[in-house]
N, C-alpha and C. Protein backbone atom coordinates (compact mmCIF):
# COMPACT_ATOMS: atom_id res chain seq x y z
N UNK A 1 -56.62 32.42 -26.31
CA UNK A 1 -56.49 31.29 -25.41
C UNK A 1 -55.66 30.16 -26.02
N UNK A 2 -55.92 29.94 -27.16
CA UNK A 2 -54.93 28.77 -27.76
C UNK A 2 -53.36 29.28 -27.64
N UNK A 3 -52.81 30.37 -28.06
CA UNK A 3 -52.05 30.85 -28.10
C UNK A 3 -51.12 30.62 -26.91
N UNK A 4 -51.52 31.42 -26.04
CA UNK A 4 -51.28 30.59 -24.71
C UNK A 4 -50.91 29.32 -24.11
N UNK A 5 -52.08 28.39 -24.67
CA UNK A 5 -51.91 27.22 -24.79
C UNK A 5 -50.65 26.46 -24.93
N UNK A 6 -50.57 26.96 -27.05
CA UNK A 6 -48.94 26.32 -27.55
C UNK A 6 -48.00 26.81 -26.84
N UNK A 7 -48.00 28.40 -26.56
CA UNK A 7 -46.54 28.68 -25.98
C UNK A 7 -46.53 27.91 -24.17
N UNK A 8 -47.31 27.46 -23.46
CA UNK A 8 -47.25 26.44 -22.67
C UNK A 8 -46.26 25.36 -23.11
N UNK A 9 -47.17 24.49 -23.86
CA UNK A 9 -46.75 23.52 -24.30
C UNK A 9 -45.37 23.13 -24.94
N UNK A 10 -45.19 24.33 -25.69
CA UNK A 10 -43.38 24.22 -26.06
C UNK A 10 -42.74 24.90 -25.23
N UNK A 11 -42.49 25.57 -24.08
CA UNK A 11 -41.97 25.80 -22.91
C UNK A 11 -42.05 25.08 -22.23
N UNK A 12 -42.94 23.69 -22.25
CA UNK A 12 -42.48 23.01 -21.49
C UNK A 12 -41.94 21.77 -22.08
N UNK A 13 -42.04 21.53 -23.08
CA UNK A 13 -41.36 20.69 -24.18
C UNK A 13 -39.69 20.64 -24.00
N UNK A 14 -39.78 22.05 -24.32
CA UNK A 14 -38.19 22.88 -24.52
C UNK A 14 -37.39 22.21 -22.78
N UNK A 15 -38.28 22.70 -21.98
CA UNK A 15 -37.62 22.28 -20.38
C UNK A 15 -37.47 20.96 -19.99
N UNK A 16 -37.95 19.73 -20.75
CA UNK A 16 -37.77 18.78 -20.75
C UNK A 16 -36.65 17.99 -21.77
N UNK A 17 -36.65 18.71 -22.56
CA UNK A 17 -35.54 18.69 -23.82
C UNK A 17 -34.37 18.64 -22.96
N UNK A 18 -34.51 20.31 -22.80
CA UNK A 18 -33.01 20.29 -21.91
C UNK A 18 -32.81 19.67 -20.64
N UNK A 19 -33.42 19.04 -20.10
CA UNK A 19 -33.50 18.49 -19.16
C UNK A 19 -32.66 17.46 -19.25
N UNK A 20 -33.62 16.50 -19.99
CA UNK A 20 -32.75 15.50 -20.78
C UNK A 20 -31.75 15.10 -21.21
N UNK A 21 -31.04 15.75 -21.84
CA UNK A 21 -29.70 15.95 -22.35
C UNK A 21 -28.80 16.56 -21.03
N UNK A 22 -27.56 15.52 -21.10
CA UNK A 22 -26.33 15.69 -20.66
C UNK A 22 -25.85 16.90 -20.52
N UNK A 23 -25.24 17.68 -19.56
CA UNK A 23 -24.20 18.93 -19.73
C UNK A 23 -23.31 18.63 -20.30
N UNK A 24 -22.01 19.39 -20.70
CA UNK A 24 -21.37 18.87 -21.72
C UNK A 24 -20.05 18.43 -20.88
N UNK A 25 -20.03 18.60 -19.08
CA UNK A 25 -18.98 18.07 -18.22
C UNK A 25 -19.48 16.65 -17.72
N UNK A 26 -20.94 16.33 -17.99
CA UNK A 26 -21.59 15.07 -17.44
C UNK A 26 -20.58 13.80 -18.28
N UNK A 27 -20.81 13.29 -17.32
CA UNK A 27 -20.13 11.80 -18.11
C UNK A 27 -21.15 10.74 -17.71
N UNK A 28 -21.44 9.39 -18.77
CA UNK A 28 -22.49 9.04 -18.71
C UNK A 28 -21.62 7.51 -18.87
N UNK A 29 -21.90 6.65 -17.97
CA UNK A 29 -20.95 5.54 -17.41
C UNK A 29 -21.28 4.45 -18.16
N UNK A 30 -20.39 3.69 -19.24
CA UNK A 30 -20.76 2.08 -20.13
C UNK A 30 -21.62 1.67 -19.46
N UNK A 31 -22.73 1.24 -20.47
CA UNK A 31 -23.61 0.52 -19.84
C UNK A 31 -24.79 1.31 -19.59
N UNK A 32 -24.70 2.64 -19.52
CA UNK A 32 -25.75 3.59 -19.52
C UNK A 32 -26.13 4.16 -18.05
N UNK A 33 -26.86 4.93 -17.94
CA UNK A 33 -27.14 5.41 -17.12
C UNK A 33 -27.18 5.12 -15.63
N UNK A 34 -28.20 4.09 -15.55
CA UNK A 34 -29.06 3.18 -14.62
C UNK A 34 -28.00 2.14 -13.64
N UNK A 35 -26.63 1.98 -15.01
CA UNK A 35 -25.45 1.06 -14.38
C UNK A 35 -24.47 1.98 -13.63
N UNK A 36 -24.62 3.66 -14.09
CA UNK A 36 -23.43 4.20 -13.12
C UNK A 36 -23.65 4.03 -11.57
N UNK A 37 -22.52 3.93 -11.47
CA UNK A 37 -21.75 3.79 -9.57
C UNK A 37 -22.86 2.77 -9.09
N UNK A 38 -23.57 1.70 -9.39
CA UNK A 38 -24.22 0.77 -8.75
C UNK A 38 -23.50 -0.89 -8.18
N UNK A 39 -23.47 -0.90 -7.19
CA UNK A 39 -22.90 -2.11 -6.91
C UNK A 39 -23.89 -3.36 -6.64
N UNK A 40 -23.93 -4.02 -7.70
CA UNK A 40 -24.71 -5.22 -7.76
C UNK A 40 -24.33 -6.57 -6.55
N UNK A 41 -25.59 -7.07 -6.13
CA UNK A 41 -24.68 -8.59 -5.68
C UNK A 41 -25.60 -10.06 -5.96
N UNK A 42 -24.72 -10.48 -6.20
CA UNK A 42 -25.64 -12.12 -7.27
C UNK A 42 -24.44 -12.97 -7.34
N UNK A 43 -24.83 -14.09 -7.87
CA UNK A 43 -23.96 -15.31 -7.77
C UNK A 43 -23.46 -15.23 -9.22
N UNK A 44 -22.24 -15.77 -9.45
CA UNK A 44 -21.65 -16.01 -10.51
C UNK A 44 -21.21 -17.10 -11.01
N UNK A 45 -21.10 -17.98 -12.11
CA UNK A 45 -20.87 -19.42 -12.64
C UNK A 45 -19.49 -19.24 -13.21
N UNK A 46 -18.57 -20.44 -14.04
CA UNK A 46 -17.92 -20.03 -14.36
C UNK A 46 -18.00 -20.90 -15.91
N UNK A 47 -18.21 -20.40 -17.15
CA UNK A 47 -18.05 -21.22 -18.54
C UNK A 47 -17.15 -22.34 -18.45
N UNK A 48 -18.33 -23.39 -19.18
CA UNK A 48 -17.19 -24.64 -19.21
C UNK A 48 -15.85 -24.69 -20.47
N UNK A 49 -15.18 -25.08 -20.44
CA UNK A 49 -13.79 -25.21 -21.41
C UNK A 49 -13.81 -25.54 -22.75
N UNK A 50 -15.35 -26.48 -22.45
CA UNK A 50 -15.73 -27.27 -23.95
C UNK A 50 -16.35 -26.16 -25.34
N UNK A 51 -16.44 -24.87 -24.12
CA UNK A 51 -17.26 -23.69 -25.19
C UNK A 51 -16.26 -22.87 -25.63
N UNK A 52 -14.87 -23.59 -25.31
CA UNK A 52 -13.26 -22.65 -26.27
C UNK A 52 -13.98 -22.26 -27.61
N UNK A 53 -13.45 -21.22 -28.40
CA UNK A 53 -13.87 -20.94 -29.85
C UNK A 53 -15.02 -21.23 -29.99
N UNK A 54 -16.28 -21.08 -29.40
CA UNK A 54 -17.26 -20.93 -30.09
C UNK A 54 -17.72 -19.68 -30.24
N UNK A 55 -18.56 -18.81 -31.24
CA UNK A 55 -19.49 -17.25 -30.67
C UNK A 55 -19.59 -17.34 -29.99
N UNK A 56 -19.59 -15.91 -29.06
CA UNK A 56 -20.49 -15.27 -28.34
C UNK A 56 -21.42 -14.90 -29.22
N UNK A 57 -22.35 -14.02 -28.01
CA UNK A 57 -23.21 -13.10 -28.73
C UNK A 57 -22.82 -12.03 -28.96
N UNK A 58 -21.82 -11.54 -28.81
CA UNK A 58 -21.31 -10.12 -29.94
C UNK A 58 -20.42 -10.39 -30.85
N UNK A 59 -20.56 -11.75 -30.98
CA UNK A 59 -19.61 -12.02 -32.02
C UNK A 59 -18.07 -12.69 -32.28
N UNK A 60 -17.42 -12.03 -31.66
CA UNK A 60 -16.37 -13.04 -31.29
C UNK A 60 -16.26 -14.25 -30.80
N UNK A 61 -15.08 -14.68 -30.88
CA UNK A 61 -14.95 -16.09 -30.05
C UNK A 61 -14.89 -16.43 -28.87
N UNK A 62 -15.41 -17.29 -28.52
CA UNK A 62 -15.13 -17.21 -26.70
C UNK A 62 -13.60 -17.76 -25.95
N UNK A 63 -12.62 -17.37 -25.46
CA UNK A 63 -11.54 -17.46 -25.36
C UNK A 63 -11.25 -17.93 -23.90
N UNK A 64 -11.39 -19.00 -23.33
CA UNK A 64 -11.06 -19.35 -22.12
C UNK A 64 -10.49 -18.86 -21.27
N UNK A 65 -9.20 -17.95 -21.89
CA UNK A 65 -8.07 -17.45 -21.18
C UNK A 65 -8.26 -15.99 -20.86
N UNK A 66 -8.86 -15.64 -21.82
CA UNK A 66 -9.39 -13.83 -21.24
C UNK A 66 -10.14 -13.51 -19.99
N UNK A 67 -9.95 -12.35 -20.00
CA UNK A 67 -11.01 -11.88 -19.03
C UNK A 67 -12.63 -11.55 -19.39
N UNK A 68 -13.59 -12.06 -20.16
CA UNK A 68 -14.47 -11.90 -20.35
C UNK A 68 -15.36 -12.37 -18.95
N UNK A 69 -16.94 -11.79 -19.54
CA UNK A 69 -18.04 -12.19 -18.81
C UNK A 69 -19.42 -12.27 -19.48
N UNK A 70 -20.43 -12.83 -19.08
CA UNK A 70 -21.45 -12.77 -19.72
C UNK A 70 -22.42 -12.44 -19.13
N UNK A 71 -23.57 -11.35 -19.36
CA UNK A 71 -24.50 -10.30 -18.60
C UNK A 71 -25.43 -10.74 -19.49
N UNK A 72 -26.65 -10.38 -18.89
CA UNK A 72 -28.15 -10.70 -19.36
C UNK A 72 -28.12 -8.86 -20.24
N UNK A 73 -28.15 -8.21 -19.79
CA UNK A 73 -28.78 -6.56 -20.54
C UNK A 73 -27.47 -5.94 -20.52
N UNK A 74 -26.22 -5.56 -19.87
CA UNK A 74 -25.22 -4.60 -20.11
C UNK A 74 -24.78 -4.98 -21.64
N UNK A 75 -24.39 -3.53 -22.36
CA UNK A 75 -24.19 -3.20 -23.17
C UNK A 75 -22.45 -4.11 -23.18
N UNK A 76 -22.32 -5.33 -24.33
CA UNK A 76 -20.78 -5.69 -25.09
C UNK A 76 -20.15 -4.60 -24.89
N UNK A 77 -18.91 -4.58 -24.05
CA UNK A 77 -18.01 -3.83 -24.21
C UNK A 77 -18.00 -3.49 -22.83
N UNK A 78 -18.50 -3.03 -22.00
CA UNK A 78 -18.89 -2.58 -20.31
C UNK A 78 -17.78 -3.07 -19.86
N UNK A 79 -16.97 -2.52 -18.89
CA UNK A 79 -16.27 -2.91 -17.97
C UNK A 79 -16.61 -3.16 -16.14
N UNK A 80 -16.35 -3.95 -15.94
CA UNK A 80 -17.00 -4.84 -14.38
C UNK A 80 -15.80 -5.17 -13.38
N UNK A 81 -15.87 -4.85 -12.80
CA UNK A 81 -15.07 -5.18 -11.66
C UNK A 81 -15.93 -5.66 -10.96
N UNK A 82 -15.29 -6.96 -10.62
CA UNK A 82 -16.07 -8.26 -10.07
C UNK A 82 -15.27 -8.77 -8.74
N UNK A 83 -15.85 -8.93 -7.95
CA UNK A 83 -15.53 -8.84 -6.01
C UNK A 83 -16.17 -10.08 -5.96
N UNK A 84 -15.30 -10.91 -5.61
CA UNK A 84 -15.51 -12.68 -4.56
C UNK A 84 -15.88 -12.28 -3.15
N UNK A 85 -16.96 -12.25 -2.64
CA UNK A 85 -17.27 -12.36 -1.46
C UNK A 85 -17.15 -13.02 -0.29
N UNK A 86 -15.99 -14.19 -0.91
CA UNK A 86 -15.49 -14.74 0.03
C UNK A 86 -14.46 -14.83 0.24
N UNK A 87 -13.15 -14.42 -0.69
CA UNK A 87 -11.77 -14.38 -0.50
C UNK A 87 -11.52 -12.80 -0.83
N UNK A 88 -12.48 -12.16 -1.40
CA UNK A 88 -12.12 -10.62 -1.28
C UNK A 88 -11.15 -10.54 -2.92
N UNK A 89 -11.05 -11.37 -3.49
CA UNK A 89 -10.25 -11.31 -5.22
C UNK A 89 -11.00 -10.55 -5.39
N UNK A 90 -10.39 -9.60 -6.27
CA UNK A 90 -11.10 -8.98 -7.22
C UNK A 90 -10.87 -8.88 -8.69
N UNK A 91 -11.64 -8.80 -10.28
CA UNK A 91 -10.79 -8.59 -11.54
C UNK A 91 -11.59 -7.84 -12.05
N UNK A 92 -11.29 -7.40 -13.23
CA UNK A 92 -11.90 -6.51 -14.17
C UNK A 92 -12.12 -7.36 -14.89
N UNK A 93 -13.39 -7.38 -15.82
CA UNK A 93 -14.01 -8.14 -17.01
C UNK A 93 -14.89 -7.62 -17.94
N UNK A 94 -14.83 -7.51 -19.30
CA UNK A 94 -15.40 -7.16 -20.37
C UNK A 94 -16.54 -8.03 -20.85
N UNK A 95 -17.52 -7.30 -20.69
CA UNK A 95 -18.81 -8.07 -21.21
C UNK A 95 -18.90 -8.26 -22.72
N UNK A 96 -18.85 -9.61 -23.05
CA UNK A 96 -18.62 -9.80 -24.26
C UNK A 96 -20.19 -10.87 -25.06
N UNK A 97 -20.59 -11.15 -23.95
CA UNK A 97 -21.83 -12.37 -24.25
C UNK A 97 -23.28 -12.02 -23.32
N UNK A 98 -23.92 -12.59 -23.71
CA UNK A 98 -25.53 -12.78 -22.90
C UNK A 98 -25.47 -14.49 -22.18
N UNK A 99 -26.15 -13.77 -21.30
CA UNK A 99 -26.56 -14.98 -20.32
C UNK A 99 -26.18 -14.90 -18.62
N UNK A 100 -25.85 -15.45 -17.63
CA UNK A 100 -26.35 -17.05 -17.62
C UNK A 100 -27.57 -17.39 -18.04
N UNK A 101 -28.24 -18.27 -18.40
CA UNK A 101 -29.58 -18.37 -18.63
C UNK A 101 -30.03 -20.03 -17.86
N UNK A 102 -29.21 -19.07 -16.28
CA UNK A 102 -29.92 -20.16 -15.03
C UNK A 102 -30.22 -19.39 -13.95
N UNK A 103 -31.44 -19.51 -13.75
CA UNK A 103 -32.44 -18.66 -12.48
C UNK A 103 -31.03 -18.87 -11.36
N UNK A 104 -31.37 -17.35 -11.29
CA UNK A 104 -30.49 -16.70 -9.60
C UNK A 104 -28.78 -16.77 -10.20
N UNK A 105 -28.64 -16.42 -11.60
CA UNK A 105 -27.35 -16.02 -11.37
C UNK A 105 -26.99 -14.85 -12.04
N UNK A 106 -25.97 -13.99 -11.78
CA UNK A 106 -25.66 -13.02 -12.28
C UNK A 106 -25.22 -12.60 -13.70
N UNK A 107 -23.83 -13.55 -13.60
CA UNK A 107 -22.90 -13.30 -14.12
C UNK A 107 -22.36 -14.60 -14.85
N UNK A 108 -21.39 -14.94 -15.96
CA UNK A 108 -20.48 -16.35 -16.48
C UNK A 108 -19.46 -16.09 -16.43
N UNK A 109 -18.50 -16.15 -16.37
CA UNK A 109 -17.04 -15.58 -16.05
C UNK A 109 -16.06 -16.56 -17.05
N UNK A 110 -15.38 -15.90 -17.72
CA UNK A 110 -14.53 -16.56 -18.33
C UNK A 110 -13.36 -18.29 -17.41
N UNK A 111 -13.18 -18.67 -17.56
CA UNK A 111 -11.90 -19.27 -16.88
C UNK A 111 -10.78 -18.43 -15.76
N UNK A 112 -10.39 -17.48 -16.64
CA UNK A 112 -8.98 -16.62 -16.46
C UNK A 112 -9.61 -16.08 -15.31
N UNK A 113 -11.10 -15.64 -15.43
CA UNK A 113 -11.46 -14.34 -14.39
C UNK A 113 -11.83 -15.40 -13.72
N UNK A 114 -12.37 -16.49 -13.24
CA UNK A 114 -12.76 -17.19 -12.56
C UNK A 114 -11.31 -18.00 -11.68
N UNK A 115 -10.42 -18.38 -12.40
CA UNK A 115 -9.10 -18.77 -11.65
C UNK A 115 -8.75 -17.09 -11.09
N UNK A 116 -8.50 -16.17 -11.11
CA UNK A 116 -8.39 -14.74 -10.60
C UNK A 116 -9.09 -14.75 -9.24
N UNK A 117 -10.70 -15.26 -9.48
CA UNK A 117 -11.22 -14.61 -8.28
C UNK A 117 -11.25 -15.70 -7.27
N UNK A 118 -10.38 -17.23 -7.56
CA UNK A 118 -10.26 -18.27 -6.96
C UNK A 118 -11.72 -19.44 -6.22
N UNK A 119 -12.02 -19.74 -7.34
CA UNK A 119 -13.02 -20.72 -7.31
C UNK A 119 -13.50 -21.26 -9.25
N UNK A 120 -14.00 -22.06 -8.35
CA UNK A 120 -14.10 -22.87 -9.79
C UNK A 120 -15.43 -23.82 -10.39
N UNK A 121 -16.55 -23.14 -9.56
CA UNK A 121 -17.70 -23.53 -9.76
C UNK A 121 -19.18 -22.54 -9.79
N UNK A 122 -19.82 -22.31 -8.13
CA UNK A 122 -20.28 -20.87 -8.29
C UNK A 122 -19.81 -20.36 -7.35
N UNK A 123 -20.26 -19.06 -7.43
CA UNK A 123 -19.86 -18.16 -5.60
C UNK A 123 -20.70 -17.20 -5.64
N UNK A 124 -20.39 -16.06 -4.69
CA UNK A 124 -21.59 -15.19 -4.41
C UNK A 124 -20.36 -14.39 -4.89
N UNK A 125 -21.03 -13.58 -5.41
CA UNK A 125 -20.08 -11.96 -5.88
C UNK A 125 -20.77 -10.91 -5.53
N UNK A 126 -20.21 -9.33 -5.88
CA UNK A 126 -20.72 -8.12 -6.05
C UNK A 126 -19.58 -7.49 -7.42
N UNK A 127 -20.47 -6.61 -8.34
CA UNK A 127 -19.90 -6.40 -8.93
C UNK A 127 -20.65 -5.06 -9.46
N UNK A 128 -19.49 -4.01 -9.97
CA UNK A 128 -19.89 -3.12 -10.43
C UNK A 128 -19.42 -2.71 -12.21
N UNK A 129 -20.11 -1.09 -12.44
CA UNK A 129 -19.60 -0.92 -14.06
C UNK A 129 -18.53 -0.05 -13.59
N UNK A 130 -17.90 -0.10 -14.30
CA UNK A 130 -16.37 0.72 -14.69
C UNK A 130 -16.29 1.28 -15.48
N UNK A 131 -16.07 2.96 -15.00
CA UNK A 131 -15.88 3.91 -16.57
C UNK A 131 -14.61 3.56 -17.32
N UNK A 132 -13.77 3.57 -18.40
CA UNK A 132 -12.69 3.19 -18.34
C UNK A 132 -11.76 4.57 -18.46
N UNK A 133 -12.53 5.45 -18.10
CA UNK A 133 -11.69 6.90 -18.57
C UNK A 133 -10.67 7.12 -16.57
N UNK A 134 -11.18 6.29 -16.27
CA UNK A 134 -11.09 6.65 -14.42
C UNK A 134 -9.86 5.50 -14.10
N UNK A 135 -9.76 4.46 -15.27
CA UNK A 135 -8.20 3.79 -14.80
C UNK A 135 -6.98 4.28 -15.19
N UNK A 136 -6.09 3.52 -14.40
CA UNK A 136 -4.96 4.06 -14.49
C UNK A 136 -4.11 3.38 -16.28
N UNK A 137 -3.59 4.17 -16.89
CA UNK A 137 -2.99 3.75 -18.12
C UNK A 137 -1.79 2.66 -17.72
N UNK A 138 -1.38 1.94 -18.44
CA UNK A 138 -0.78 0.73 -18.71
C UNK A 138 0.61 1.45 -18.97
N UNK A 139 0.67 2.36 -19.84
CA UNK A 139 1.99 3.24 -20.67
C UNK A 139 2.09 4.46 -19.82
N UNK A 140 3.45 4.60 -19.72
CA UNK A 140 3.70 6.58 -19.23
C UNK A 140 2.92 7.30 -20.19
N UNK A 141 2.79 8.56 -19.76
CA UNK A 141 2.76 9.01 -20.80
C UNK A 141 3.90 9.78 -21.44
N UNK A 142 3.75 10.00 -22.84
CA UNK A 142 4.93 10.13 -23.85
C UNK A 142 5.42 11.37 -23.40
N UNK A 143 7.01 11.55 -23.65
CA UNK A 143 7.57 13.05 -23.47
C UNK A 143 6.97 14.03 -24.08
N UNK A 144 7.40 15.22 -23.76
CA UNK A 144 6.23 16.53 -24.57
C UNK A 144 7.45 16.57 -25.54
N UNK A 145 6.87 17.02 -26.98
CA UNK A 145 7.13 17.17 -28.14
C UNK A 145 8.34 18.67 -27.88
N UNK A 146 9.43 18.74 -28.33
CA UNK A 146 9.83 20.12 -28.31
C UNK A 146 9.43 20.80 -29.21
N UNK A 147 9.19 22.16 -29.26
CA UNK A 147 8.56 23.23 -30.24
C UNK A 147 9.30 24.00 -30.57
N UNK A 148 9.34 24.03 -31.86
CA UNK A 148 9.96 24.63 -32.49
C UNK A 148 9.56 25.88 -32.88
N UNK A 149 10.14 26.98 -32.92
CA UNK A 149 9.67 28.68 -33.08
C UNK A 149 10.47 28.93 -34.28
């Protein structure tokens, strides 16, 4: 009867194991799981000017002119495409900081992304995560190498 038992128990161990784990065609979206293909909607602020060069919380400096943003839980580094709900702008922004840390808002938006999505105080947004494997490249790509035999 015990016997039985264990081989239960790690058969079903084992089926949850694999369960778990990714196929090896799965792609698993910045930000993790929970953030793929979800379209959020919340209000967004925009950082004041006076916080040029100071940290973030991942460390760098905060740069007025970039496209950054600042999220309460997404993982530094996440990419967001961020939708004005009232003029329809849209930008891409890199989560680089934590916060707002003011009830009912989403998001902090750099300057740059905030002149982008045209306003300059708060607004209502929607915004989602962005794989970055799914944009389009910046560069051609390079000629093919000739081969030599």
């Amino acid at each position: 009867m015990p016997t039985k038992t264990l081989l239960l128990t790690v058969a079903l161990l084992l089926g949850l194991a694999a369960h778990a784990q990714p196929t090896s065609g799965e792609r698993i979206a910045p930000g993790g799981r929970r953030a793929a293909a979800r379209v959020e909607h919340g209000v967004a602020s925009r950082y004041a000017r006076s916080l040029e060069g100071r940290r973030t919380a991942s460390g760098e400096r905060y740069d007025h002119d970039a496209l950054t943003a600042a999220h309460r839980t997404l993982r530094f580094g996440t990419l967001l495409r961020v939708v004005n709900e009232r003029n329809g702008r849209a930008v891409l922004v890199r989560v680089n900081d934590r916060g707002p840390f003011v009830r009912g808002r989403s998001l902090d938006l750099s300057g740059a992304a905030a002149r982008r999505l045209g306003f300059s105080g708060v607004v209502r947004i929607r915004y989602e995560v962005v794989d970055p494997a799914t944009l389009p490249s910046r560069w051609p790509a390079p000629p093919p190498k000739p081969r030599h035999i």
